[in-house]
C-alpha atoms as a PDB file:
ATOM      1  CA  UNK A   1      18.009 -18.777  -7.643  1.00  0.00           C
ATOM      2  CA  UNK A   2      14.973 -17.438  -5.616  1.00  0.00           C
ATOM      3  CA  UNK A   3      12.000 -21.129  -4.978  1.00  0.00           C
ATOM      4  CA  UNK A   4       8.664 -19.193  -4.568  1.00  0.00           C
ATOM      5  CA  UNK A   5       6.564 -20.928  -1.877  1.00  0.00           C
ATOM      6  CA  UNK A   6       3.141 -21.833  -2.591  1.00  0.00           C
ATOM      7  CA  UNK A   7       1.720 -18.715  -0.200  1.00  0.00           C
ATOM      8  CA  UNK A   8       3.924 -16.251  -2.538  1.00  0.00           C
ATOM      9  CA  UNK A   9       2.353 -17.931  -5.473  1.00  0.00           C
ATOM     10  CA  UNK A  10      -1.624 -17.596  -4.013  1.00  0.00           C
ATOM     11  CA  UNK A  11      -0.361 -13.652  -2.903  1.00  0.00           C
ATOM     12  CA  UNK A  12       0.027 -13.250  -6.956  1.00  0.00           C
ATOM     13  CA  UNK A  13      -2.458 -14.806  -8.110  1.00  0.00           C
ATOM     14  CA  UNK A  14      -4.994 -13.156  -5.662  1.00  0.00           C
ATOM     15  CA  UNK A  15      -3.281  -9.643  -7.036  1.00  0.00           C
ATOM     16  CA  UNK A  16      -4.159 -10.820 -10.637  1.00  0.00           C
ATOM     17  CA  UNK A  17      -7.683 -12.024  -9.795  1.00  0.00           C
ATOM     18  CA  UNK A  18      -8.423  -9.013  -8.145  1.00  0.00           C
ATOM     19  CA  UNK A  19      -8.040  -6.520 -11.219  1.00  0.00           C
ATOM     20  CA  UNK A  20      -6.494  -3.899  -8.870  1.00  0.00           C
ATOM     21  CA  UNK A  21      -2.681  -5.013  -9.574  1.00  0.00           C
ATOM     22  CA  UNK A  22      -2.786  -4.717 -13.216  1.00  0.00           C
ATOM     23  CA  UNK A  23      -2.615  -7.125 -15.614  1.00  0.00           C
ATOM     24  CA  UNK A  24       0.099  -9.759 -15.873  1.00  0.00           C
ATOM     25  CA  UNK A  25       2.968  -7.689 -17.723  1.00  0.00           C
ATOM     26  CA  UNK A  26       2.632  -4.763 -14.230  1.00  0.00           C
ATOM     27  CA  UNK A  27       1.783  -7.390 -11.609  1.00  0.00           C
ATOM     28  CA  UNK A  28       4.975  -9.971 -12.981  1.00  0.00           C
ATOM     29  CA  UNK A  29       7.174  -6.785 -13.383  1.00  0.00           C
ATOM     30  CA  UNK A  30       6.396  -5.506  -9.857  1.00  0.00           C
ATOM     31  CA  UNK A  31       7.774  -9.081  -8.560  1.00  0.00           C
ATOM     32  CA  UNK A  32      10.434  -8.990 -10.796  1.00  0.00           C
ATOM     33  CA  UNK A  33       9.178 -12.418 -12.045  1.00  0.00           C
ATOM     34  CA  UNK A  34       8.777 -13.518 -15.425  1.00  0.00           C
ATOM     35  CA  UNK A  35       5.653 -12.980 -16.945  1.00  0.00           C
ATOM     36  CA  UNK A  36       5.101 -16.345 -18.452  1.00  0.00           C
ATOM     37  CA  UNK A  37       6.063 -17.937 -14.986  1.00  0.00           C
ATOM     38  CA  UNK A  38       2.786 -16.075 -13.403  1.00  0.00           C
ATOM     39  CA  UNK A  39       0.592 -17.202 -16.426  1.00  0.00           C
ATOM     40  CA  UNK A  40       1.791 -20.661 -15.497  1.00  0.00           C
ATOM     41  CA  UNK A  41       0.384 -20.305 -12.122  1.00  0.00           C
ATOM     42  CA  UNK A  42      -3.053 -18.803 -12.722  1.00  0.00           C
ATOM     43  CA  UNK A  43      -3.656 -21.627 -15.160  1.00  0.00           C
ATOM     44  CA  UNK A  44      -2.262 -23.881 -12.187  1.00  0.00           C
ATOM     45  CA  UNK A  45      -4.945 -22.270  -9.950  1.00  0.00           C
ATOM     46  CA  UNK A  46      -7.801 -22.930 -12.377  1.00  0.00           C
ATOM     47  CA  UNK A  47      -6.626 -26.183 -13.405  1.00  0.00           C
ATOM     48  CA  UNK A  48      -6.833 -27.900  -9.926  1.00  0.00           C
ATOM     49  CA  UNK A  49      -7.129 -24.971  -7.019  1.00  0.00           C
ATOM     50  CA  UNK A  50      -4.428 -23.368  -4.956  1.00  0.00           C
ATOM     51  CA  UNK A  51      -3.133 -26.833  -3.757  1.00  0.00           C
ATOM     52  CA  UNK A  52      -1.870 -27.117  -7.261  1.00  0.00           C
ATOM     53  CA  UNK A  53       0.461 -23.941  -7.389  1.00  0.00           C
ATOM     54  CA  UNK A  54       2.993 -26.769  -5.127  1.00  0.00           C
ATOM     55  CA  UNK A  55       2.809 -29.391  -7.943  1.00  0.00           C
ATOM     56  CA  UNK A  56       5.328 -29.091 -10.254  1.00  0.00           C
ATOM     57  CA  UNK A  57       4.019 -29.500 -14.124  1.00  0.00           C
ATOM     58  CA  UNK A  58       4.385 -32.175 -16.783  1.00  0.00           C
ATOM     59  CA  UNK A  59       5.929 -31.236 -19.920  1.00  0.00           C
ATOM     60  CA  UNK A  60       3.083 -31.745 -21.733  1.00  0.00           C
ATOM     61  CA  UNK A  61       1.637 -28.629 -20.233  1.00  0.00           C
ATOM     62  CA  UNK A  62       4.008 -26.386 -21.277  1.00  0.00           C
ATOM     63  CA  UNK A  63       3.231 -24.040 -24.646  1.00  0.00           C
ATOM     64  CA  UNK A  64       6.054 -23.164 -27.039  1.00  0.00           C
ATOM     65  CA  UNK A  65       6.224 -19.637 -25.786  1.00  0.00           C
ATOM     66  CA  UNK A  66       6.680 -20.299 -22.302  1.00  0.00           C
ATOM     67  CA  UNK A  67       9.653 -23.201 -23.293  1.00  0.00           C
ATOM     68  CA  UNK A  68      11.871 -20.386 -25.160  1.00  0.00           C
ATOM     69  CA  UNK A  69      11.156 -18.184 -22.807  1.00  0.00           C
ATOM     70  CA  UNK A  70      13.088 -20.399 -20.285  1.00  0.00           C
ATOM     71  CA  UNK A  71      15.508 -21.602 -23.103  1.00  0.00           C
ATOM     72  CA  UNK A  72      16.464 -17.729 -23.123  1.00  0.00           C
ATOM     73  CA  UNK A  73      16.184 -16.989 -19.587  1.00  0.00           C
ATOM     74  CA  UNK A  74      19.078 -19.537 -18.929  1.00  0.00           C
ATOM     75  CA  UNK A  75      20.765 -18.299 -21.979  1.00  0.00           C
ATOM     76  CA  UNK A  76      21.024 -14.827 -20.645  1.00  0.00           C
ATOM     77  CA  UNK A  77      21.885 -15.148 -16.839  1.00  0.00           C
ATOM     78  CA  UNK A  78      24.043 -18.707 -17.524  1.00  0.00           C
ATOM     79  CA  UNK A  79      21.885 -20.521 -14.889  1.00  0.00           C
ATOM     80  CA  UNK A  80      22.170 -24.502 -14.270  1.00  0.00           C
ATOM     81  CA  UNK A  81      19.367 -27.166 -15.420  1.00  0.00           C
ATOM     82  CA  UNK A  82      18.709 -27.239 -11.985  1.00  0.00           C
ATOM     83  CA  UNK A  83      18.407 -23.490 -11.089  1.00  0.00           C
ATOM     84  CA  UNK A  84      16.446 -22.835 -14.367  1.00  0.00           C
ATOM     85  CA  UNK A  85      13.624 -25.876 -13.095  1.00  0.00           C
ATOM     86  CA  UNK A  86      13.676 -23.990  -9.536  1.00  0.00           C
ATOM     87  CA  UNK A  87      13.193 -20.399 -10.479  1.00  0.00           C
ATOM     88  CA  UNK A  88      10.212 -21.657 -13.568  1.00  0.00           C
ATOM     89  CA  UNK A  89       8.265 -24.484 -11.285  1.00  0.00           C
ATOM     90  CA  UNK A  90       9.811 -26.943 -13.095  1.00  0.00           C
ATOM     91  CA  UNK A  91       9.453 -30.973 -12.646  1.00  0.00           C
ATOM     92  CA  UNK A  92      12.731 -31.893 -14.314  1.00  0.00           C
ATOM     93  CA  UNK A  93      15.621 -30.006 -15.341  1.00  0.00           C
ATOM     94  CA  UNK A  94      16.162 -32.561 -18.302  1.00  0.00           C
ATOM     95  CA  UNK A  95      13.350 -31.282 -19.376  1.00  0.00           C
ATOM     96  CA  UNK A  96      14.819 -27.872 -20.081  1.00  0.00           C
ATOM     97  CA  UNK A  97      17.486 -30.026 -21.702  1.00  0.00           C
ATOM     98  CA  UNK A  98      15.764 -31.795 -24.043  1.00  0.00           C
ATOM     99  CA  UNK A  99      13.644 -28.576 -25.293  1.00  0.00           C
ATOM    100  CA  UNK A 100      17.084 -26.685 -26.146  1.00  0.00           C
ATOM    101  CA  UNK A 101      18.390 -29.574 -28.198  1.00  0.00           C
ATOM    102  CA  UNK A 102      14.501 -29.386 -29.794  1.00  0.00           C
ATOM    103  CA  UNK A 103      14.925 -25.887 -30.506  1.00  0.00           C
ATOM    104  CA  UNK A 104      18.537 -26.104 -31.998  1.00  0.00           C
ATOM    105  CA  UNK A 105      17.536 -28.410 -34.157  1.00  0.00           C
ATOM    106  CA  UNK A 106      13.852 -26.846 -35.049  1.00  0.00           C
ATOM    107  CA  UNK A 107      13.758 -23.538 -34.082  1.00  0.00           C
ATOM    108  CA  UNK A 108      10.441 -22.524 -32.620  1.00  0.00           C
ATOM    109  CA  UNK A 109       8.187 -25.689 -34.342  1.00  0.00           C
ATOM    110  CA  UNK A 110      10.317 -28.226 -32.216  1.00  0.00           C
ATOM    111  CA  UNK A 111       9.045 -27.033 -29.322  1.00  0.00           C
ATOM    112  CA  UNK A 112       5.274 -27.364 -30.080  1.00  0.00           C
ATOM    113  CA  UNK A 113       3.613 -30.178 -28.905  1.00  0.00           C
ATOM    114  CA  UNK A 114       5.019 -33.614 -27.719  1.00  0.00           C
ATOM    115  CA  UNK A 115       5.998 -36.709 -29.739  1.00  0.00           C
ATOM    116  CA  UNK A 116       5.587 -34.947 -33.117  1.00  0.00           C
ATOM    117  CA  UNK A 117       2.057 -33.547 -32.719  1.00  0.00           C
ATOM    118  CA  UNK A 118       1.873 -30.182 -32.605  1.00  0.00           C
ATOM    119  CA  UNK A 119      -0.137 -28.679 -29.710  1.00  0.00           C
ATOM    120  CA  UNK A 120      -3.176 -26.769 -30.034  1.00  0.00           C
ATOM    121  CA  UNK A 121      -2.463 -23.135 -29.402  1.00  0.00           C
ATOM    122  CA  UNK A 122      -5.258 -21.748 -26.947  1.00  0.00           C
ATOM    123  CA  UNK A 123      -6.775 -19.147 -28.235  1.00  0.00           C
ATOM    124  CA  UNK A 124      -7.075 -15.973 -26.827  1.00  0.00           C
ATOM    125  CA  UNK A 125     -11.300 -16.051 -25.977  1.00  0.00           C
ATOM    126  CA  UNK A 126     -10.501 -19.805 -24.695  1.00  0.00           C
ATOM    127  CA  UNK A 127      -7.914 -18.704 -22.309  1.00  0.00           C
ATOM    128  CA  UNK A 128      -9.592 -15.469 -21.458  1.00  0.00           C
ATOM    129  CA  UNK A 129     -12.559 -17.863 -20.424  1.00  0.00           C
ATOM    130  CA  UNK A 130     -10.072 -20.114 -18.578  1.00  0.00           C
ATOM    131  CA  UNK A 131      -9.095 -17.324 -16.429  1.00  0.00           C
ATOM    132  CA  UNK A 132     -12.246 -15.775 -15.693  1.00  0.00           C
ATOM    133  CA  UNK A 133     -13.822 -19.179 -13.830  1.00  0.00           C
ATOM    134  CA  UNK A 134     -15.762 -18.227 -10.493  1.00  0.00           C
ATOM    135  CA  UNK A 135     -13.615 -18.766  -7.153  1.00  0.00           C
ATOM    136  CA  UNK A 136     -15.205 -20.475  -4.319  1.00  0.00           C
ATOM    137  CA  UNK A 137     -15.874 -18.545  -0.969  1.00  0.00           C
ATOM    138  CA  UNK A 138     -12.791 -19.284   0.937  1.00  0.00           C
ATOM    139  CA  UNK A 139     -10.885 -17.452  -1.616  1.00  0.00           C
ATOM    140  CA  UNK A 140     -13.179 -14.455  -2.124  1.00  0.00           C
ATOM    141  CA  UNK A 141     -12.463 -14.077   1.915  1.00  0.00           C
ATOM    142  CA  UNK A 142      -8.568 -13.987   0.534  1.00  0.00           C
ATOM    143  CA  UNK A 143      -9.208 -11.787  -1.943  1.00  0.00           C
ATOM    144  CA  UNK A 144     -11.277  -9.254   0.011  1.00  0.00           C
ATOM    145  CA  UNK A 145      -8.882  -9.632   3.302  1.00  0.00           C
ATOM    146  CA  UNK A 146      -6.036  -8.462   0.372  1.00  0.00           C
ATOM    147  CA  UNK A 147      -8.132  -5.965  -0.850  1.00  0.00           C
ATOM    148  CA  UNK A 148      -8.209  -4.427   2.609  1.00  0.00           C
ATOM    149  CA  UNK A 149      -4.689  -4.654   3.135  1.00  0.00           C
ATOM    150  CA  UNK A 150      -3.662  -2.931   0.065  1.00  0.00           C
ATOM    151  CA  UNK A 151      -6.447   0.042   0.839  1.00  0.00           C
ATOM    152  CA  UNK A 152      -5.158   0.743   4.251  1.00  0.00           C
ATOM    153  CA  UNK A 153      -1.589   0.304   2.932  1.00  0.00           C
ATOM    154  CA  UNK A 154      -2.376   3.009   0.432  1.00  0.00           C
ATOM    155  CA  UNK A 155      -3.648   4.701   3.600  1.00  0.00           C
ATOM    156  CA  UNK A 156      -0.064   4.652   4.868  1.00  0.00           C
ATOM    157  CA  UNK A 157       1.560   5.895   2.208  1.00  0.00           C
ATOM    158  CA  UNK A 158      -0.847   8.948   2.055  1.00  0.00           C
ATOM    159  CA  UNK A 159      -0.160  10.017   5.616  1.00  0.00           C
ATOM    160  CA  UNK A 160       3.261   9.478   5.245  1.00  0.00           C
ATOM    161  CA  UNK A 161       3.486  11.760   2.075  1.00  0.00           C
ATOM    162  CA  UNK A 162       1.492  14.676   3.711  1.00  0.00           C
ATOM    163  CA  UNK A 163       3.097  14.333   6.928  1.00  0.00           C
ATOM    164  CA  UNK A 164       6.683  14.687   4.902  1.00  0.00           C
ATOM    165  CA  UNK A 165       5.234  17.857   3.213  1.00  0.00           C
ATOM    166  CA  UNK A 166       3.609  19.664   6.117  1.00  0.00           C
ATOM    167  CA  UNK A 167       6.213  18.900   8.703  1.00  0.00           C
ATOM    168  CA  UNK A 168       7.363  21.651  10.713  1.00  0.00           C
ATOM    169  CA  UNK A 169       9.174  20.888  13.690  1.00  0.00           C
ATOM    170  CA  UNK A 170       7.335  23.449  15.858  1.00  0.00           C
ATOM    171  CA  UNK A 171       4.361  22.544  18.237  1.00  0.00           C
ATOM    172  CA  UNK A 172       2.413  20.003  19.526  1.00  0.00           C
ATOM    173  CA  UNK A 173       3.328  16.446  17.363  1.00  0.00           C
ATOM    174  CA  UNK A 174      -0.337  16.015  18.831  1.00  0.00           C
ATOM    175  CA  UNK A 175      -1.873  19.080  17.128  1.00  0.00           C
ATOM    176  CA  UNK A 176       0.354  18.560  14.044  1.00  0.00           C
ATOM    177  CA  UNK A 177      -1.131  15.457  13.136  1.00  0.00           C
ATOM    178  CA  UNK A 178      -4.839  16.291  13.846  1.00  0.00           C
ATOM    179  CA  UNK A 179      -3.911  19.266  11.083  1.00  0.00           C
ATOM    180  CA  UNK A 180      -2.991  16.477   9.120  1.00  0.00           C
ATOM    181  CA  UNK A 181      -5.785  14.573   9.786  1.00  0.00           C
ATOM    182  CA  UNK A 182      -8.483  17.308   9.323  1.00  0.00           C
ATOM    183  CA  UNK A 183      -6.830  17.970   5.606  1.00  0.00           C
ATOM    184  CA  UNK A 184      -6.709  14.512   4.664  1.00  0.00           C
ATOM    185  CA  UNK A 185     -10.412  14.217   5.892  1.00  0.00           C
ATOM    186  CA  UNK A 186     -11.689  16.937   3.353  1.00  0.00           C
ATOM    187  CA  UNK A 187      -9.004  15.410   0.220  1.00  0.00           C
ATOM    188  CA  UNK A 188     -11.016  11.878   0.628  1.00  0.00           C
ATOM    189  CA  UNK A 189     -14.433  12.549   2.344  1.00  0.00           C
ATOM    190  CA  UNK A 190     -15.101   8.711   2.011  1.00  0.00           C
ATOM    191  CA  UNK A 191     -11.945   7.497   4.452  1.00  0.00           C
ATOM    192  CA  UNK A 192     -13.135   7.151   8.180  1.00  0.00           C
ATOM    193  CA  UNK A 193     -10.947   9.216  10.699  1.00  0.00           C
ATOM    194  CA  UNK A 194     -10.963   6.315  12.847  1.00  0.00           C
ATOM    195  CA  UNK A 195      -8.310   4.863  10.660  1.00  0.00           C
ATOM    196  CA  UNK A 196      -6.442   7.945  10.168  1.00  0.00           C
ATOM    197  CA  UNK A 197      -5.665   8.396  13.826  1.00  0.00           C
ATOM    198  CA  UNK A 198      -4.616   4.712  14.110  1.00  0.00           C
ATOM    199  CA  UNK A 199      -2.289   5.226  10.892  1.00  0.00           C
ATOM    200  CA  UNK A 200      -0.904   8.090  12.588  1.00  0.00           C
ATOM    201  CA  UNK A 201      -1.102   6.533  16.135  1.00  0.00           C
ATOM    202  CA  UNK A 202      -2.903   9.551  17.914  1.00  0.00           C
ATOM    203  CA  UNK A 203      -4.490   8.893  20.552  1.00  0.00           C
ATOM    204  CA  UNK A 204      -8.618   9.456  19.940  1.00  0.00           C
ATOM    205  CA  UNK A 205      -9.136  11.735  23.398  1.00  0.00           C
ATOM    206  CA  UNK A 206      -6.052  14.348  21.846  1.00  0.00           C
ATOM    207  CA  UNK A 207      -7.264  14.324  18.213  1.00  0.00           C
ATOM    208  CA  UNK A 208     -10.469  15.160  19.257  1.00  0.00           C
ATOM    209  CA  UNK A 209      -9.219  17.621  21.630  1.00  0.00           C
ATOM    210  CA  UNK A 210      -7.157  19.380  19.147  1.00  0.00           C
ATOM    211  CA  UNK A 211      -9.985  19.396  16.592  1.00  0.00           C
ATOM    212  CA  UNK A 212     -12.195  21.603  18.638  1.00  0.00           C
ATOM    213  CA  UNK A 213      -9.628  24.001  18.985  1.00  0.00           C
ATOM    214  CA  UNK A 214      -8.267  24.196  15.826  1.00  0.00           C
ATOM    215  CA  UNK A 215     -12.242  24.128  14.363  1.00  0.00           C
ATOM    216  CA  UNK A 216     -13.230  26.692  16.980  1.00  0.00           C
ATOM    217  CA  UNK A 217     -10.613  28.777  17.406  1.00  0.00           C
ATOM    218  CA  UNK A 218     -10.913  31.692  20.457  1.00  0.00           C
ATOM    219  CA  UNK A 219      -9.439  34.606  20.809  1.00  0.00           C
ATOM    220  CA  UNK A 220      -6.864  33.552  24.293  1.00  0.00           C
ATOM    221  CA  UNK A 221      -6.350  37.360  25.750  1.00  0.00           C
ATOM    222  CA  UNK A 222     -10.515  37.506  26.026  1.00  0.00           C
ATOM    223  CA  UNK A 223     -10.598  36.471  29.683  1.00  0.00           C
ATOM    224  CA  UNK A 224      -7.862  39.091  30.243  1.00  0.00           C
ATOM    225  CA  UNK A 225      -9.197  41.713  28.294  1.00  0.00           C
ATOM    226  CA  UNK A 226     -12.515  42.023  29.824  1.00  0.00           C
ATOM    227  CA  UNK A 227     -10.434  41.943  33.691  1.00  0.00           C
ATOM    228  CA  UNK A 228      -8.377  44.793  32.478  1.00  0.00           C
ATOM    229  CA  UNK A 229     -11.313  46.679  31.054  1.00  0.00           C
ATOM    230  CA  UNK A 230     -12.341  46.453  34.773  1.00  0.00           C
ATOM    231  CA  UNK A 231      -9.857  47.403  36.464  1.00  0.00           C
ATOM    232  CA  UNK A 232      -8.846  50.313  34.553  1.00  0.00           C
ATOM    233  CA  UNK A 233     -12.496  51.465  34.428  1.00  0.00           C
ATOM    234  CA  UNK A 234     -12.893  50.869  38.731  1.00  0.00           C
ATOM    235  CA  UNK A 235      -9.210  53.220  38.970  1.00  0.00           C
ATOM    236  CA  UNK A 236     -10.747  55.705  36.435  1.00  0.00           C
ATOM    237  CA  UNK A 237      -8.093  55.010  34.131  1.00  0.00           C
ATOM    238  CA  UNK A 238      -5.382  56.053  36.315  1.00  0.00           C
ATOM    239  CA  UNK A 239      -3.597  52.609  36.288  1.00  0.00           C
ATOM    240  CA  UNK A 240      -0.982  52.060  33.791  1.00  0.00           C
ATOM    241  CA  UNK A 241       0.063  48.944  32.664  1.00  0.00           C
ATOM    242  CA  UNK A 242       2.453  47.894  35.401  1.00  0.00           C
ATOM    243  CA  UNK A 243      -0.567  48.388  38.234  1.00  0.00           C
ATOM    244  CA  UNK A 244      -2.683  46.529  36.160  1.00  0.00           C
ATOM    245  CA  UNK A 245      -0.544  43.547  35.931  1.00  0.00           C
ATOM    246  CA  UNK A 246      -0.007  43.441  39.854  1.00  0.00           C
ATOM    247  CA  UNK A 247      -3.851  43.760  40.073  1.00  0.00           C
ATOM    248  CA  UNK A 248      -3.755  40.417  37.816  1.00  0.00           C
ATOM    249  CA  UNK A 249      -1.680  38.694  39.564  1.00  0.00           C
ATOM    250  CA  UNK A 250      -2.812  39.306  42.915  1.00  0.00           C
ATOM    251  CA  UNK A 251      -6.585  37.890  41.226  1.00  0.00           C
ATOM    252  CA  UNK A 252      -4.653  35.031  40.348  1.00  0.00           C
ATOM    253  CA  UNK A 253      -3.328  35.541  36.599  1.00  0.00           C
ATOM    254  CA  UNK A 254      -0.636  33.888  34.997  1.00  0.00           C
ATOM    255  CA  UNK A 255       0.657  37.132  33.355  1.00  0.00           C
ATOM    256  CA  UNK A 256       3.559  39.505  32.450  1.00  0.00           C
ATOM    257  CA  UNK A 257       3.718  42.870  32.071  1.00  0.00           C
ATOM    258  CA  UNK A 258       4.397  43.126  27.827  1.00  0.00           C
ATOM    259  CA  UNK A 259       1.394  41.021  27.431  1.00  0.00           C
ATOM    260  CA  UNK A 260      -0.418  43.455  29.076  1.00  0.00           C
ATOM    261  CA  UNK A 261       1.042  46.475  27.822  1.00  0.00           C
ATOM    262  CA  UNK A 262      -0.078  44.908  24.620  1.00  0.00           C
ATOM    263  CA  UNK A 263      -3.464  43.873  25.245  1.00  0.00           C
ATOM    264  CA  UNK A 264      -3.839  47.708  26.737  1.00  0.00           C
ATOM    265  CA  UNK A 265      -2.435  49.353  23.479  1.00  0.00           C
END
C-alpha cells in the first residue's frame, strides 16, 4: 500500500488551496486518493501547519464518515490493519479494529463520537470557515511557485498538441517551429514568446530570423529577374535562355538553365 510523504501531502493541499485543481472530489480523483483522506489533510494543515500533515491523528479526530469510509475501503480491496493505517494516515491499526467491531454492532451511530458521546457534526459554514483561514507568506511563495509550474506546464502541453497537428516532415525544424510559434502567439496574445521558444527549445537568433522571413516574405527570383531584364535588353533580345544563363554564371549566379527558362517565360 502506497505511504504518502509529507511533501506529496503539502503538493495537494497547495492544489486545493489554490482553487485551480478543483475541488476535493477532481483534485482526490486525479491522485487516485480517497477523498476523505485529502479532507483529513487540509484540516491537518489548518489545525497545526504543514508540519502537521507528518503527525499521525488521534481517534478522537476522526468523524463517522471518514471511519466507514476506511471500514469499506479495507472491506473492498481485503487490506491488513496495518496497510489500511498506512494508506489513511493512521496512528494505530487497532484503531481500525475497534471501529469495525463498533459498527457491527451499531451500524453508523457506533462510530460517532468516543466513549458514548456522540460527536458534534461540523457543519458545513463551520468547516467552510475552517478551510478558508489565511496562509502565512512562506506558503503563498508555494502556492504561487505551483501556480507557475502548472501555467508553463499547460504551456507544454499546448506546443506539444499544435506541433502534433501541424507536423510535416518537410523543411527547416527551425522554420517549422517559429510557424508554430507565430500561430500560438496570435491564439493567446497574453503568453510571452520568450517562453514559447524555450518550450520549443529554438534558439532566439533562428526564431527571429525565420520570423522576418516568414512576416516579410520576398519574391527570391527578383535579383535575377531584373539581371536578365538586362541582359536580354543590352543583346536586343537576341539571347535565349541558354546564353542568358552562361551570362549569369559568368556574373557569378548560382543558377540553372530551367530556372531561367522559367523566370524568362
Amino acid at each position: 500500500m502506497p505511504k504518502y510523504t509529507k511533501e506529496f501531502k503539502i503538493k495537494l493541499v497547495l492544489e486545493y488551496l489554490s482553487g485551480e485543481s478543483g475541488g476535493l472530489k477532481s483534485i482526490a480523483k486525479t491522485y487516485k486518493i480517497p477523498k476523505s483522506t485529502l479532507e483529513l489533510w487540509i484540516n491537518k494543515y489548518k489545525s497545526g501547519g504543514f508540519d502537521n500533515l507528518s503527525k499521525k491523528l488521534k481517534n478522537n479526530k476522526f468523524t463517522s464518515e471518514f471511519k466507514l469510509s476506511v471500514i469499506q475501503y479495507r472491506q473492498i480491496n481485503n487490506t491488513s490493519l496495518r496497510e489500511t493505517a498506512e494508506y489513511f494516515d493512521i496512528a494505530n491499526g487497532a484503531m481500525i479494529c475497534n471501529w469495525e467491531k463498533k459498527y457491527k454492532e451499531s451500524g453508523l451511530s457506533g462510530l460517532e463520537g468516543n466513549r458514548g458521546r456522540p460527536k458534534k457534526e461540523m457543519t458545513k459554514s463551520n468547516k467552510n470557515s475552517k478551510l478558508s483561514n489565511p496562509i502565512n507568506e512562506s506558503e503563498r511563495e508555494e502556492l504561487i511557485r505551483l501556480r507557475e509550474e502548472n501555467r508553463l506546464l499547460k504551456m507544454k502541453i499546448i506546443y506539444e498538441k499544435k506541433a502534433t497537428s501541424l507536423a510535416t516532415g518537410r523543411g527547416s525544424r527551425s522554420k517549422e517551429k517559429t510557424k508554430i510559434i507565430l500561430k500560438l502567439q496570435k491564439e493567446y496574445p497574453k503568453s510571452k514568446v520568450s517562453e514559447w521558444i524555450e518550450i520549443a527549445k529554438l534558439p532566439k537568433s533562428s526564431y527571429y530570423e525565420w520570423k522576418i522571413k516568414l512576416e516579410n516574405p520576398t519574391d527570391k527570383d527578383k535579383e535575377v529577374k531584373g539581371e536578365i531584364k538586362t541582359i536580354v535588353k543590352a543583346s536586343k533580345g537576341r539571347y535565349g535562355y541558354r546564353r542568358v544563363t552562361m551570362v549569369l554564371k559568368n556574373k557569378g549566379f548560382n543558377i540553372n538553365h530551367k530556372r531561367v527558362l522559367r523566370i524568362m517565360r
